[in-house]
Every structure is written in C-alpha cells, then in structure tokens.
C-alpha atoms as a PDB file:
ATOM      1  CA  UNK A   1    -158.724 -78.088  12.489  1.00  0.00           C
ATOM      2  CA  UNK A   2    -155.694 -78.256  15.078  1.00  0.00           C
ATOM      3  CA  UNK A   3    -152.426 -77.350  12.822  1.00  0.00           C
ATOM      4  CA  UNK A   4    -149.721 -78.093  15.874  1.00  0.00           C
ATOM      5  CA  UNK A   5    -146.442 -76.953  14.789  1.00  0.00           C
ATOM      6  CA  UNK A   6    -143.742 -79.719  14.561  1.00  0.00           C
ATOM      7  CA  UNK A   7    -140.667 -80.034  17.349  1.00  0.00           C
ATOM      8  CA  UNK A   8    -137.512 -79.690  16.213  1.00  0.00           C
ATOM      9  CA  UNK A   9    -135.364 -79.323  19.138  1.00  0.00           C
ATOM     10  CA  UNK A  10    -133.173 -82.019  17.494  1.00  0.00           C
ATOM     11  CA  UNK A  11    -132.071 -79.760  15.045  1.00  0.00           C
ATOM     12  CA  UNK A  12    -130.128 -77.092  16.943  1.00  0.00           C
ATOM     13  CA  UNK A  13    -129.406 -73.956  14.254  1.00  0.00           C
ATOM     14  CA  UNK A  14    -128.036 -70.907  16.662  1.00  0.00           C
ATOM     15  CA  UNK A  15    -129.695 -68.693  13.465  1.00  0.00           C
ATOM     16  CA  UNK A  16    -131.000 -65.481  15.418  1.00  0.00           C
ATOM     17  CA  UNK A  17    -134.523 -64.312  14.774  1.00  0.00           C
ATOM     18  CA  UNK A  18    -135.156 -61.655  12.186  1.00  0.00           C
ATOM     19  CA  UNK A  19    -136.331 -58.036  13.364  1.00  0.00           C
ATOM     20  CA  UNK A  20    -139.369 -56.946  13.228  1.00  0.00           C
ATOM     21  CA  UNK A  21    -138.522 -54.065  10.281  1.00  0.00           C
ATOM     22  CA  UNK A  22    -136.693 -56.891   8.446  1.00  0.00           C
ATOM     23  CA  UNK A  23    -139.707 -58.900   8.333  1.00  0.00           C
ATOM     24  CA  UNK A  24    -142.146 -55.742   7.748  1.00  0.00           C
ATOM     25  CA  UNK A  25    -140.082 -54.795   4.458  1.00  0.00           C
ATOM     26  CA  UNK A  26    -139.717 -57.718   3.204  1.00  0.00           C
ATOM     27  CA  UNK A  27    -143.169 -59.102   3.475  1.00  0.00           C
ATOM     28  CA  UNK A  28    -144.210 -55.557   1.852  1.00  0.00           C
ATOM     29  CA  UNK A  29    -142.217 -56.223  -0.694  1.00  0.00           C
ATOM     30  CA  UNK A  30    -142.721 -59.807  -1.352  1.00  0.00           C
ATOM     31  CA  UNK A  31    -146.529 -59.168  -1.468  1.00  0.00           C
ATOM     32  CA  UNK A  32    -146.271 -56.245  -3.943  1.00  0.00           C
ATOM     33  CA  UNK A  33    -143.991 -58.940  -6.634  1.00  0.00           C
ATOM     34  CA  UNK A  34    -147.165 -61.235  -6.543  1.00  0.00           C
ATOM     35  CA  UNK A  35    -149.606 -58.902  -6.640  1.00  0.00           C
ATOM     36  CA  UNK A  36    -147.909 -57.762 -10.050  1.00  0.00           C
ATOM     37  CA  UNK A  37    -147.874 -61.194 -11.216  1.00  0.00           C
ATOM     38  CA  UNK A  38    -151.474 -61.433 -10.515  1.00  0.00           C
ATOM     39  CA  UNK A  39    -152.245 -58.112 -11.956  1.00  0.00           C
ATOM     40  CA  UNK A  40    -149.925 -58.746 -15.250  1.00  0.00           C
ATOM     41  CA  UNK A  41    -150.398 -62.206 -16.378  1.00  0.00           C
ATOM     42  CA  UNK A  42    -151.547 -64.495 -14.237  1.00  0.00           C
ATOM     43  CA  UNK A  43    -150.151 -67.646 -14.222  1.00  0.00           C
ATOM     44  CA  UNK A  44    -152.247 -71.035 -15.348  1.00  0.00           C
ATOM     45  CA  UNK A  45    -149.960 -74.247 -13.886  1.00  0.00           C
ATOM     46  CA  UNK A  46    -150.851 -76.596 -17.167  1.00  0.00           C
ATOM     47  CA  UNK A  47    -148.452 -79.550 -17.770  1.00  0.00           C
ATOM     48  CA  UNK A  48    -147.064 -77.484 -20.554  1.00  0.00           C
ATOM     49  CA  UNK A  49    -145.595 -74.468 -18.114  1.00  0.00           C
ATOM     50  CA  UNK A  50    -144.620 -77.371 -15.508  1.00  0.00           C
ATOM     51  CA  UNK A  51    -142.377 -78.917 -18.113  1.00  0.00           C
ATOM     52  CA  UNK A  52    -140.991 -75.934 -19.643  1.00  0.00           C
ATOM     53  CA  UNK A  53    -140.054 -74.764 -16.439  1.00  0.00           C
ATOM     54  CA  UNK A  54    -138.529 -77.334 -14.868  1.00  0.00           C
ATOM     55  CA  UNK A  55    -137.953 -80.533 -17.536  1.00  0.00           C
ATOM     56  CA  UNK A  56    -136.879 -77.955 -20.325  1.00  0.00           C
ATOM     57  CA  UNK A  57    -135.552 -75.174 -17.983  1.00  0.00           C
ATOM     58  CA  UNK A  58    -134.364 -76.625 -14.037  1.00  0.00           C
ATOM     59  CA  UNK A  59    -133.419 -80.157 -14.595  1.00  0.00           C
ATOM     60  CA  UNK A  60    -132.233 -79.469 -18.221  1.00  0.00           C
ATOM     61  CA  UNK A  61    -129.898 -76.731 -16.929  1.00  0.00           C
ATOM     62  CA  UNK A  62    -128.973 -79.228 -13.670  1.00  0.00           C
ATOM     63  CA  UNK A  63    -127.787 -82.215 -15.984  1.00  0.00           C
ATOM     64  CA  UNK A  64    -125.675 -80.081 -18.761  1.00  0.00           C
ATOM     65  CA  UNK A  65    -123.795 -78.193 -15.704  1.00  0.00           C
ATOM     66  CA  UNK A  66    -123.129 -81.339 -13.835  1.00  0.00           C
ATOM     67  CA  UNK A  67    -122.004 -79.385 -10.582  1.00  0.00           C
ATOM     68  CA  UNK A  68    -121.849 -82.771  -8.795  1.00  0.00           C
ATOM     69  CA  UNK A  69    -118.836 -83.502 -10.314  1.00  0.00           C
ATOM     70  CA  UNK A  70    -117.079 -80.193  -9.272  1.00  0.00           C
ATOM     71  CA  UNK A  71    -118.185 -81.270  -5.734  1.00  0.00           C
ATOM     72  CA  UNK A  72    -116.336 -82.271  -2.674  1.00  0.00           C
ATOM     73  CA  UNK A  73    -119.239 -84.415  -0.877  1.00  0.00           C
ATOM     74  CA  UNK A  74    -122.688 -84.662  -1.517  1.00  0.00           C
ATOM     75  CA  UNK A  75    -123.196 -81.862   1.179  1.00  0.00           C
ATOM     76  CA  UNK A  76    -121.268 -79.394  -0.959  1.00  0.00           C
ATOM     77  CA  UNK A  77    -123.514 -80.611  -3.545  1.00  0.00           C
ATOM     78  CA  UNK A  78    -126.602 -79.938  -1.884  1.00  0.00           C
ATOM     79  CA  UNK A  79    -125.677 -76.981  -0.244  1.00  0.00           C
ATOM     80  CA  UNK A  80    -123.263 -74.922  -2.873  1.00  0.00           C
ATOM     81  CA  UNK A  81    -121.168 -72.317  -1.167  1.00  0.00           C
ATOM     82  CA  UNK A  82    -124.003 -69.187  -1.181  1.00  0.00           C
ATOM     83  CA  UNK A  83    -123.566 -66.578   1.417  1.00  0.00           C
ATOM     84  CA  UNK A  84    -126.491 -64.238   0.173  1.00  0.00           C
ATOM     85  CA  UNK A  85    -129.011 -64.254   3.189  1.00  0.00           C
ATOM     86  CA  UNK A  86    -132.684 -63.883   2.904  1.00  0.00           C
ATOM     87  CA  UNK A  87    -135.229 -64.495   5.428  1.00  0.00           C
ATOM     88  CA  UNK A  88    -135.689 -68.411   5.859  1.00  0.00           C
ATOM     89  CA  UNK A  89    -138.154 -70.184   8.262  1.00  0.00           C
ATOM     90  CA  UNK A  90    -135.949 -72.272  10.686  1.00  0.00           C
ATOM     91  CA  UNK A  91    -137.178 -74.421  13.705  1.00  0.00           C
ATOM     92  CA  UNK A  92    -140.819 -72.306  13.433  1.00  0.00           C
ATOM     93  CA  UNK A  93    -138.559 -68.775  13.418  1.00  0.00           C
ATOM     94  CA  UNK A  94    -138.308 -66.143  10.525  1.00  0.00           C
ATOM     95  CA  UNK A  95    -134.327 -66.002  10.577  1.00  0.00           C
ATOM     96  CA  UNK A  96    -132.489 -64.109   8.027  1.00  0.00           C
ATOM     97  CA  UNK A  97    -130.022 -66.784   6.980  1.00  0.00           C
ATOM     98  CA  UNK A  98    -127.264 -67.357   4.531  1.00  0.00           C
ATOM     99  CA  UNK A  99    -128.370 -70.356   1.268  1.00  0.00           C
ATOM    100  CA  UNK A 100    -125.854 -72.394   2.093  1.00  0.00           C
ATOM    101  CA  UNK A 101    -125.837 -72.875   6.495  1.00  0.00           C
ATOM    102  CA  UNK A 102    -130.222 -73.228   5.908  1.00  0.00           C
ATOM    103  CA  UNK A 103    -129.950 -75.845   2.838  1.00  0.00           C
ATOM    104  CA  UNK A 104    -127.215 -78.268   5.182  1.00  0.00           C
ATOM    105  CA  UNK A 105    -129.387 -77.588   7.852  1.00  0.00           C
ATOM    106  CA  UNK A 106    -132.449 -78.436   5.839  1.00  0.00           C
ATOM    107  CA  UNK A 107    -130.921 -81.802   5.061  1.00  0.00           C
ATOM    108  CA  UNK A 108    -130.519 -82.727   8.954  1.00  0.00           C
ATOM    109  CA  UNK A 109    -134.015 -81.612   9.763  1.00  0.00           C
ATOM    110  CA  UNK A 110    -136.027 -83.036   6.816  1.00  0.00           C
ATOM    111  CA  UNK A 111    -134.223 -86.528   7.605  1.00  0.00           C
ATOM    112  CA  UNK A 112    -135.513 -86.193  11.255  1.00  0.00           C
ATOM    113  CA  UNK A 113    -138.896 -84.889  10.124  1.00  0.00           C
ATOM    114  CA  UNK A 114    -139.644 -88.109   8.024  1.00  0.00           C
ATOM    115  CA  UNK A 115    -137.695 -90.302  10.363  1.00  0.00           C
ATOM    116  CA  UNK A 116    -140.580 -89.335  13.024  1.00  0.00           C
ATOM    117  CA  UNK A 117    -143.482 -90.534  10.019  1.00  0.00           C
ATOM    118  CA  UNK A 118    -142.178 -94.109   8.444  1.00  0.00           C
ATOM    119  CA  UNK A 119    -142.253 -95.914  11.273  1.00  0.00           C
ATOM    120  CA  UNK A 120    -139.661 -99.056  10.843  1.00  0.00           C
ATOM    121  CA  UNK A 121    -139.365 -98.927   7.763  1.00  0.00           C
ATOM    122  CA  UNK A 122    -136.726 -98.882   5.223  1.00  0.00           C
ATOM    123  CA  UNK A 123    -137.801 -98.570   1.910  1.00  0.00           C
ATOM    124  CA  UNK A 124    -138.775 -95.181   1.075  1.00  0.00           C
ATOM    125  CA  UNK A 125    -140.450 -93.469  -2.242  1.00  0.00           C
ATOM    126  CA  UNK A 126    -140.528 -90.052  -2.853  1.00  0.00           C
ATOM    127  CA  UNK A 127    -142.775 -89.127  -5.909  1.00  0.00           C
ATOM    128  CA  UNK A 128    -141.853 -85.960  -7.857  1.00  0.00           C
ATOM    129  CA  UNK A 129    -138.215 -86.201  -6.721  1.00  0.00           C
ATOM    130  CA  UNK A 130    -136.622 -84.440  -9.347  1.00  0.00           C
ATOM    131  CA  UNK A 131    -132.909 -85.005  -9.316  1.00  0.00           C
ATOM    132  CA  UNK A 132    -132.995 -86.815  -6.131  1.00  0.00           C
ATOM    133  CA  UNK A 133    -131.389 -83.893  -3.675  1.00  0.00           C
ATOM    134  CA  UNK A 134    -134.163 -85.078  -0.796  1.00  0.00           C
ATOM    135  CA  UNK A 135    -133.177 -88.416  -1.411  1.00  0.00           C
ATOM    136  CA  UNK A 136    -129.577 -87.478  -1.153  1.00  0.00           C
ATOM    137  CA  UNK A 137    -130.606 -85.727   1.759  1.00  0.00           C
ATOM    138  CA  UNK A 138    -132.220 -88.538   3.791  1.00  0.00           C
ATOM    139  CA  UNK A 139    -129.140 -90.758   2.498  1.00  0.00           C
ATOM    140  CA  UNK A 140    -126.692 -88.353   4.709  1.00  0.00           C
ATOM    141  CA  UNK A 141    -128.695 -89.153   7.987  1.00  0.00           C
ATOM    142  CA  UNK A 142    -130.670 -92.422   7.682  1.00  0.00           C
ATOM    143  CA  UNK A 143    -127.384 -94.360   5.134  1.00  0.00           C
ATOM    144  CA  UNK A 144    -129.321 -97.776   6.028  1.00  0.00           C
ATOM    145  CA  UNK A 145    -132.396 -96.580   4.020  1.00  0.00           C
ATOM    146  CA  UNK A 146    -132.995 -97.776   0.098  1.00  0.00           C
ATOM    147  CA  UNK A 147    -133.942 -94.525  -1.375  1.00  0.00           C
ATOM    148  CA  UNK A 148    -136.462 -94.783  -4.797  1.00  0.00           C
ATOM    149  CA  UNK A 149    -137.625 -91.703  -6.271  1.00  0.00           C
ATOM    150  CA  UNK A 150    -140.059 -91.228  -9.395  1.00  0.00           C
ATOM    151  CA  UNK A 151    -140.729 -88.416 -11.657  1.00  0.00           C
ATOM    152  CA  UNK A 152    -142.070 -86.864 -15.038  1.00  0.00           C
ATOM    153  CA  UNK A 153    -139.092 -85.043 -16.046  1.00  0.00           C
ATOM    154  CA  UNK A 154    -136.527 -87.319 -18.347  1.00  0.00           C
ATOM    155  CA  UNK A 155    -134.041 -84.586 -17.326  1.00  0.00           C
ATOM    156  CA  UNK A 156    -134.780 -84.761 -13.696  1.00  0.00           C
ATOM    157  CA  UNK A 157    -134.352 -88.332 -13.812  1.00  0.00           C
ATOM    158  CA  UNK A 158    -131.346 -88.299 -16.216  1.00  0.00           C
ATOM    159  CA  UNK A 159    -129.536 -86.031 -13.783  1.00  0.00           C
ATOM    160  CA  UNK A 160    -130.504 -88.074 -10.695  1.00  0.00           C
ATOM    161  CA  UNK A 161    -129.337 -91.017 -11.691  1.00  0.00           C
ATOM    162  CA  UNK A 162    -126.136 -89.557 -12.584  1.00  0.00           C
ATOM    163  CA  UNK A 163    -125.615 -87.881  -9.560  1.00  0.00           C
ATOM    164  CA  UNK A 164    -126.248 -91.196  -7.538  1.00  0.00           C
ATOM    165  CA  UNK A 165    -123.526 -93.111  -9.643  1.00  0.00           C
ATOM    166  CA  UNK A 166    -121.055 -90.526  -9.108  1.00  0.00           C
ATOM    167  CA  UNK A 167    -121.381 -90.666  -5.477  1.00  0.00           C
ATOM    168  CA  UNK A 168    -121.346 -94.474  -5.531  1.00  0.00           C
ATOM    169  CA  UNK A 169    -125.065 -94.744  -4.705  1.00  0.00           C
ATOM    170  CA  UNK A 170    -126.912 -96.442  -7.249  1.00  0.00           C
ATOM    171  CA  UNK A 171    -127.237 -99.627  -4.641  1.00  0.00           C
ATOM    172  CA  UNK A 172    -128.858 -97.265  -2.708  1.00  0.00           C
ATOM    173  CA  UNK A 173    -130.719 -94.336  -4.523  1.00  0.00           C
ATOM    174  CA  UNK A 174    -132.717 -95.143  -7.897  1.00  0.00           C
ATOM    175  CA  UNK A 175    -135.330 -92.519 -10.060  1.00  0.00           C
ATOM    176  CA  UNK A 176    -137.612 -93.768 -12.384  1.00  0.00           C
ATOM    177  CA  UNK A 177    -140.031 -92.250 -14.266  1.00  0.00           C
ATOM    178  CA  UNK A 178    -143.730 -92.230 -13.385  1.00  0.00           C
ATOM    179  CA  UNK A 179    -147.108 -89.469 -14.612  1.00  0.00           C
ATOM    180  CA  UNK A 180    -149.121 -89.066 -11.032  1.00  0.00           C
ATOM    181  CA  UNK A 181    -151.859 -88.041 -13.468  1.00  0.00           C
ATOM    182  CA  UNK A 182    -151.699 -91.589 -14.860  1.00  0.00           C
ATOM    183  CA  UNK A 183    -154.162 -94.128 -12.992  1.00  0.00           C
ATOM    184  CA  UNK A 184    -152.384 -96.633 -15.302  1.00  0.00           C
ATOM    185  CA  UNK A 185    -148.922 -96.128 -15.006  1.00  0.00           C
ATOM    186  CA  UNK A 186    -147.093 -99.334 -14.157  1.00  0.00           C
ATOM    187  CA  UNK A 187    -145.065 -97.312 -11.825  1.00  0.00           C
ATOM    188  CA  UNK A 188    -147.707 -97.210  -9.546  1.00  0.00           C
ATOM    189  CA  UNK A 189    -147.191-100.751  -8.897  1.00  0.00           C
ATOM    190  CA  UNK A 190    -143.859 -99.770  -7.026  1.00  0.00           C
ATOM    191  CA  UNK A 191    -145.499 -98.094  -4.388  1.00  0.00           C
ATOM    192  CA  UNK A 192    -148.176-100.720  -2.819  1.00  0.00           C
ATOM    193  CA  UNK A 193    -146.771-101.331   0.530  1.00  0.00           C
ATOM    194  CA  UNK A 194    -144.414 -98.835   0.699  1.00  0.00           C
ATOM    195  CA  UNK A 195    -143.545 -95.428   2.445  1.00  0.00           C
ATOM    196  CA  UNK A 196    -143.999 -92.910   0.203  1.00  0.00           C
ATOM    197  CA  UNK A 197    -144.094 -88.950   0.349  1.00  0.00           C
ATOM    198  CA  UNK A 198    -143.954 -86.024  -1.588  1.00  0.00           C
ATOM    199  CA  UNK A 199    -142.416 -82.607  -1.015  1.00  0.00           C
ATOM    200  CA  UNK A 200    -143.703 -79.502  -3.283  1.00  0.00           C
ATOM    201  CA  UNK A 201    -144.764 -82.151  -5.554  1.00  0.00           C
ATOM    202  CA  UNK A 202    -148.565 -82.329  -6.109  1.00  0.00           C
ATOM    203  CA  UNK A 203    -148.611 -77.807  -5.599  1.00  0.00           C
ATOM    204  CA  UNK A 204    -147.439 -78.317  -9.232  1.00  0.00           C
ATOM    205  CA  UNK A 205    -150.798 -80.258 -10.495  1.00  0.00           C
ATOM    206  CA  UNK A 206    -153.347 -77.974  -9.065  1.00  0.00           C
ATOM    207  CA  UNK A 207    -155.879 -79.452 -12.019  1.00  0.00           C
ATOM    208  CA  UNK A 208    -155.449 -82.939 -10.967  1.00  0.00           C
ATOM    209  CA  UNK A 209    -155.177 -83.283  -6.771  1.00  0.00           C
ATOM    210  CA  UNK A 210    -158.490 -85.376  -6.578  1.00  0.00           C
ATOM    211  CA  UNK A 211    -157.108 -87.701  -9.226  1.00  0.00           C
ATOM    212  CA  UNK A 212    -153.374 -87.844  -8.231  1.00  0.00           C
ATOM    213  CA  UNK A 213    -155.238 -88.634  -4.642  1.00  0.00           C
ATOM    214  CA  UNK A 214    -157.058 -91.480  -5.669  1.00  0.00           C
ATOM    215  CA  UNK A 215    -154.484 -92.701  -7.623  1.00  0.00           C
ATOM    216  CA  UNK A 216    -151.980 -92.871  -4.613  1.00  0.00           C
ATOM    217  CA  UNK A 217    -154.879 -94.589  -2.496  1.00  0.00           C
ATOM    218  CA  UNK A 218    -155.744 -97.125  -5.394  1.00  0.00           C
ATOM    219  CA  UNK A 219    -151.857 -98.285  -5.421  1.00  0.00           C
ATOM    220  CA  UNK A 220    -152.494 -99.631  -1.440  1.00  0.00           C
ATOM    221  CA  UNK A 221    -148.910 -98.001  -0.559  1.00  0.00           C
ATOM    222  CA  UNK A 222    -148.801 -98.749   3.414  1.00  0.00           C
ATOM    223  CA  UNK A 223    -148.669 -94.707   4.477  1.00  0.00           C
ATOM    224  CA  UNK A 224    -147.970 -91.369   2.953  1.00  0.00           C
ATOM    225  CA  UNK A 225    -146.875 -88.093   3.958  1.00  0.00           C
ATOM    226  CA  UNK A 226    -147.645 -84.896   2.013  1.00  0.00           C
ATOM    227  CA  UNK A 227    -145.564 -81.907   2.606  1.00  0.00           C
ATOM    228  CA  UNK A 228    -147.160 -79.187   0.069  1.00  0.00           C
ATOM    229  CA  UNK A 229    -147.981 -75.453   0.411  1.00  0.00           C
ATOM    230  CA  UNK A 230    -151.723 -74.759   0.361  1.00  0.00           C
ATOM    231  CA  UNK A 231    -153.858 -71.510   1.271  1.00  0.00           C
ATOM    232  CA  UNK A 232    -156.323 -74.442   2.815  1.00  0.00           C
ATOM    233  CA  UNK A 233    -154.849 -74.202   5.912  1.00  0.00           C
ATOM    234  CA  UNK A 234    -153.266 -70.582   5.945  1.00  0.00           C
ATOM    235  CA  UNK A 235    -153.983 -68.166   9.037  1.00  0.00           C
ATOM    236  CA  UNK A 236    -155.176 -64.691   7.784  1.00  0.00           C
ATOM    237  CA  UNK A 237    -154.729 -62.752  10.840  1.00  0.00           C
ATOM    238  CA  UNK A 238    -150.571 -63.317  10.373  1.00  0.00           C
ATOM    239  CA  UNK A 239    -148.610 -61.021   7.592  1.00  0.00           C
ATOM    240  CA  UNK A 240    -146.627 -63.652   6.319  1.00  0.00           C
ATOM    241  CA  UNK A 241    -149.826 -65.965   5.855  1.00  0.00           C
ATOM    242  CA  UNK A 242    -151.234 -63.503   3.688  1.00  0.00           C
ATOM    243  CA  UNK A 243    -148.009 -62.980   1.922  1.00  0.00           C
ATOM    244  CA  UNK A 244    -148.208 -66.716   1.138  1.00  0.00           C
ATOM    245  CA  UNK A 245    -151.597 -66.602   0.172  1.00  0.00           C
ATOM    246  CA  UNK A 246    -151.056 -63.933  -2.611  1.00  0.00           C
ATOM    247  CA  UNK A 247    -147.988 -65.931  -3.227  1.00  0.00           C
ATOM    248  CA  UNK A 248    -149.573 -69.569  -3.933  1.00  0.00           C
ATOM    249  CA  UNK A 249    -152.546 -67.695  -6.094  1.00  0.00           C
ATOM    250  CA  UNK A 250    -150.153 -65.657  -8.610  1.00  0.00           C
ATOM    251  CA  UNK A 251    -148.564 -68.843  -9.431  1.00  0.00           C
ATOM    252  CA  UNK A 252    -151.376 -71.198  -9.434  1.00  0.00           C
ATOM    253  CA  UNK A 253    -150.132 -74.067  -7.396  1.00  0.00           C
ATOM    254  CA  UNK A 254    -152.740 -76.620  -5.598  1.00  0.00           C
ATOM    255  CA  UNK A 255    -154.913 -75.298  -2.774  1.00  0.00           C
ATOM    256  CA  UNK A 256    -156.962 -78.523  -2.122  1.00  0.00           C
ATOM    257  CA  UNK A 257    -154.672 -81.451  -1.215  1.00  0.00           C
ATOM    258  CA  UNK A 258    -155.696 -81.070   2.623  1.00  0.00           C
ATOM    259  CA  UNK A 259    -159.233 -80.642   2.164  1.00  0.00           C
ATOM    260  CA  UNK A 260    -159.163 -83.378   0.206  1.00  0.00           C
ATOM    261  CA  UNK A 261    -157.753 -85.570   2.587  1.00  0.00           C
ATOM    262  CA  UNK A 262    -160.018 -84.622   5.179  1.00  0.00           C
ATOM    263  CA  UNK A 263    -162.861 -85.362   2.834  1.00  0.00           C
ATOM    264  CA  UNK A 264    -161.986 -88.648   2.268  1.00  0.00           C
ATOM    265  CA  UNK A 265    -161.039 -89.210   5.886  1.00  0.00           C
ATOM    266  CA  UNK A 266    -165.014 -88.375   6.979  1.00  0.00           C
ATOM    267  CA  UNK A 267    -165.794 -90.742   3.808  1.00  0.00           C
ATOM    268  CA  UNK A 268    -163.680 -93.476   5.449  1.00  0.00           C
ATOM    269  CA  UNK A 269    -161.221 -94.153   2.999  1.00  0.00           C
ATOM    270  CA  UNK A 270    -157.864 -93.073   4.472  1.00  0.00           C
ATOM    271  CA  UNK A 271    -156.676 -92.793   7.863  1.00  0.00           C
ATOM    272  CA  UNK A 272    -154.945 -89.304   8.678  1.00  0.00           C
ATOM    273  CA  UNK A 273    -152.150 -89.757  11.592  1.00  0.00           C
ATOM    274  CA  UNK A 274    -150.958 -86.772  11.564  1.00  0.00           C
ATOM    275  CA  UNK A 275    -151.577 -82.211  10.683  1.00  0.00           C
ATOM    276  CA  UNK A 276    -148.447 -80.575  11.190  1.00  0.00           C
ATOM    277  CA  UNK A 277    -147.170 -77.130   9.903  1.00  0.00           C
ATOM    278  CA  UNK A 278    -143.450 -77.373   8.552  1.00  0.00           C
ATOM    279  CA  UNK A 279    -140.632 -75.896  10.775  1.00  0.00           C
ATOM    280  CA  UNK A 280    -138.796 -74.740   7.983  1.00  0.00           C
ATOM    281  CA  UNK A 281    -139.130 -73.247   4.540  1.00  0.00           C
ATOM    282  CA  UNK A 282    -136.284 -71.482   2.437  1.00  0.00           C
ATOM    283  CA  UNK A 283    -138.661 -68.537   1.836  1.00  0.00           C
ATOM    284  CA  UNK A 284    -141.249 -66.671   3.803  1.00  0.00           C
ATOM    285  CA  UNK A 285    -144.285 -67.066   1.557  1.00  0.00           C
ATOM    286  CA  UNK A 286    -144.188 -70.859   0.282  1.00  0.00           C
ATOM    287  CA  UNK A 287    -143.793 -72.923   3.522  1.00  0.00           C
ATOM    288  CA  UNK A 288    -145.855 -76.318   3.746  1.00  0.00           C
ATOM    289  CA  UNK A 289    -148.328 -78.497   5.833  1.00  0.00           C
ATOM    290  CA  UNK A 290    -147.646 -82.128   6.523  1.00  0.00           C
ATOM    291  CA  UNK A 291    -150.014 -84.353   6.325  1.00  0.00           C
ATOM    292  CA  UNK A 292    -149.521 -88.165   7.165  1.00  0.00           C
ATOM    293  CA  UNK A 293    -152.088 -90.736   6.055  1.00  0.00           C
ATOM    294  CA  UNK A 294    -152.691 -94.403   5.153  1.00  0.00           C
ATOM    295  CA  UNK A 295    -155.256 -95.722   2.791  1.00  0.00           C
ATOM    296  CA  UNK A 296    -158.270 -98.082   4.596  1.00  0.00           C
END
C-alpha cells in the first residue's frame, strides 16, 4: 500500500528540526513509559475506561473550569499560553516546539487538510468531537462553513455547546449527542449526505471498528475522512514507528480501521479516494493516517 505523505507547503511554521540526540532520548524514553504500561497493567479500552477518562475526567474537568470565558479569542482558547516544548511532528518534521505556537498552527493546517477532502461542500460533521475545539478550529479558517459535531460524552457536549454560545456561534457550531456503537441511533440520520470525519475518534472503540464502519456506511453520508492512529500502517524499520507501535498497544486503541476499509473497498462497498500519512501530530508516538472514502 502507497502511504504518500500529505503537502503542506501552505502552512509555513519556521519550527527548526529536532537533533538527532533529541530525538534518540526521547524516543528511548518514550518507549521505556509504554513498555511499563504494558508490563504493569495493561490497559483494556472498554466503554467504561473511555468514559471515566474523558466524560467523568477530560470534559468534566473542561466544563467546571470554563477557561473559555477567561479567554481573549477563540485562538487563546484553543491554544492557552504554554511555552513547555516537546518534540511535535510539524509539516512531516520532528520539531521540538512550544504547546502553544504547534496547537495555533495545528488549527491553520487541519482547516487546510480537510479543506483539500470535502470538496464544495459546506456542511460538515465531525463524530466524536468532544467539546468542539476542531470545529472551532475549522470555524477560524473556513467562517462560511456550518459546523455539527456529535458525541457520547454529556460533558463533552455540555461544554461545547457552551463554548459556541459564548463566542456567538451557535448559528454556526452545534454538538449533539450520538453512540457510534449504536446502528439505531437516530443521530445517524444527520449524517446521510453529508461530509463527515473523525479525528482520534474511532482509536477509542478498538472492540467495535467493524461495526462503527458499517454503521457510518449504512447512514449513506456522501464521503468520510478518517484521521486515526493505527499500527496497520506503521513502518518498522523507523524508531519513532516502533515507538508508536508500543505506544498504540499499551493503551489499547484500534489497529484495524484501515484494513478494514481496504477490505471493504476489494468487497465493493466503499470507494477509497485517498491514503495519506498526517503532517502533524502533537507527540512523536500517536500521529495518524487519513483515509478518505465514500460509501457505493
């Protein structure tokens, strides 16, 4: 399979590459943290740890703080004031780069990225979107767009749709609730001729990527694009592939969305358009593949 990185000249950065020792150590050290969580207590990603940590934990802790409101724009929102650097990937580089320059320049480029993928269209649907910062995100570059994201999480959702009145933006960015595991969630029923696309969604339901799949397909939306880490599609003669591969396994996130895909591309029932590695990932062992697809 031909993984072609994608181009992001678009998105100019200036962020220097990291040296090689930089790298060295901190992939060493990386890979020895996940080899202790596979060694101590593996982790088993059951709908009970995804909602403790995130619904109970993440999104709980995002709605009581309510940092939006001690904001100055939705960029100092989405990209807090952080100067602790760490090694980022940036335009297909390992960069050792402050939080807060990669997360605003992580806005610019994911808007371009998906601006390449939806064609003409307007309406997009992101599904496990949390609190909504992608959304917010894609607001800052494409403002014409009407922005709908979906979730599990009541706190996730609470907290989005708080954020996107504060801002003025409930016209133009809504969250809803919807369980991907769910064939027969009404939700569904949003997506059928839409754009829709997930990012670091479906690595949270390793147990049900053949169901979520055929869910998504069954609900006719008009194209997707998947942007999830795997070990499907990881290169084993690179350090920082492995490091993600020991990464993904010691905390059990999906490693058959891609294969999947392909699968049911030979069977005939999707389309794939395009298999593209990400250009840029806040951490060196949980980058993700893209893949873009529309049901037959």
């Amino acid at each position: 399979m031909n993984i072609r990185a994608t181009d992001t000249k678009a998105v100019p950065t200036g962020f220097a590459p990291a040296s090689l020792s930089d790298k060295a150590a901190t992939y060493a050290l990386d890979a020895a943290k996940s080899i202790g969580r596979l060694a101590m207590r593996r982790v088993k990603r059951t709908a009970d740890v995804v909602d403790s940590e995130y619904n109970l934990l993440h999104w709980q802790r995002t709605l009581s703080e309510k940092s939006w409101t001690r904001s100055a724009s939705i960029v100092d929102f989405i990209a807090p004031r952080n100067s602790a650097s760490d090694l980022r990937k940036v335009d297909n580089q390992i960069c050792r780069v402050a939080a807060d320059d990669y997360y605003r320049y992580r806005a610019r480029a994911l808007g371009e990225l998906l601006a390449r993928y939806t064609g003409d269209a307007t309406d997009i649907i992101e599904l496990g979107a949390g609190c909504g910062v992608n959304l917010l995100s894609l607001h800052l570059n494409h403002p014409d767009w009407r922005l709908r994201g979906f979730d599990i999480a009541p706190n996730g959702i609470a907290a989005g749709r708080e954020i996107a009145a504060y801002y003025g933006l409930s016209d133009r960015i809504s969250l809803d609730r919807i369980d991907l595991t769910d064939g027969t969630d009404p939700s569904y029923s949003a997506i059928r001729d839409k754009v829709v696309f997930t990012y670091f969604c479906i690595e949270q339901i390793p147990y049900d990527v053949r169901k979520v799949v055929d869910n998504i397909i069954a609900a006719r939306p008009k194209r997707v694009i998947n942007i999830e880490p795997t070990t499907e599609l990881l290169n084993f003669t690179s350090p920082r592939d492995i490091v993600s591969f020991l990464y993904i396994r010691s905390v059990d996130y999906q490693t058959q969305l891609f294969s999947t895909l392909d699968d049911y591309e030979r069977q005939g029932r999707v389309r794939i358009l395009a298999r593209d590695r990400m250009p840029f990932a806040p951490t060196i062992h949980n980058d993700g593949f893209l893949y873009c697809w529309e049901p037959t």
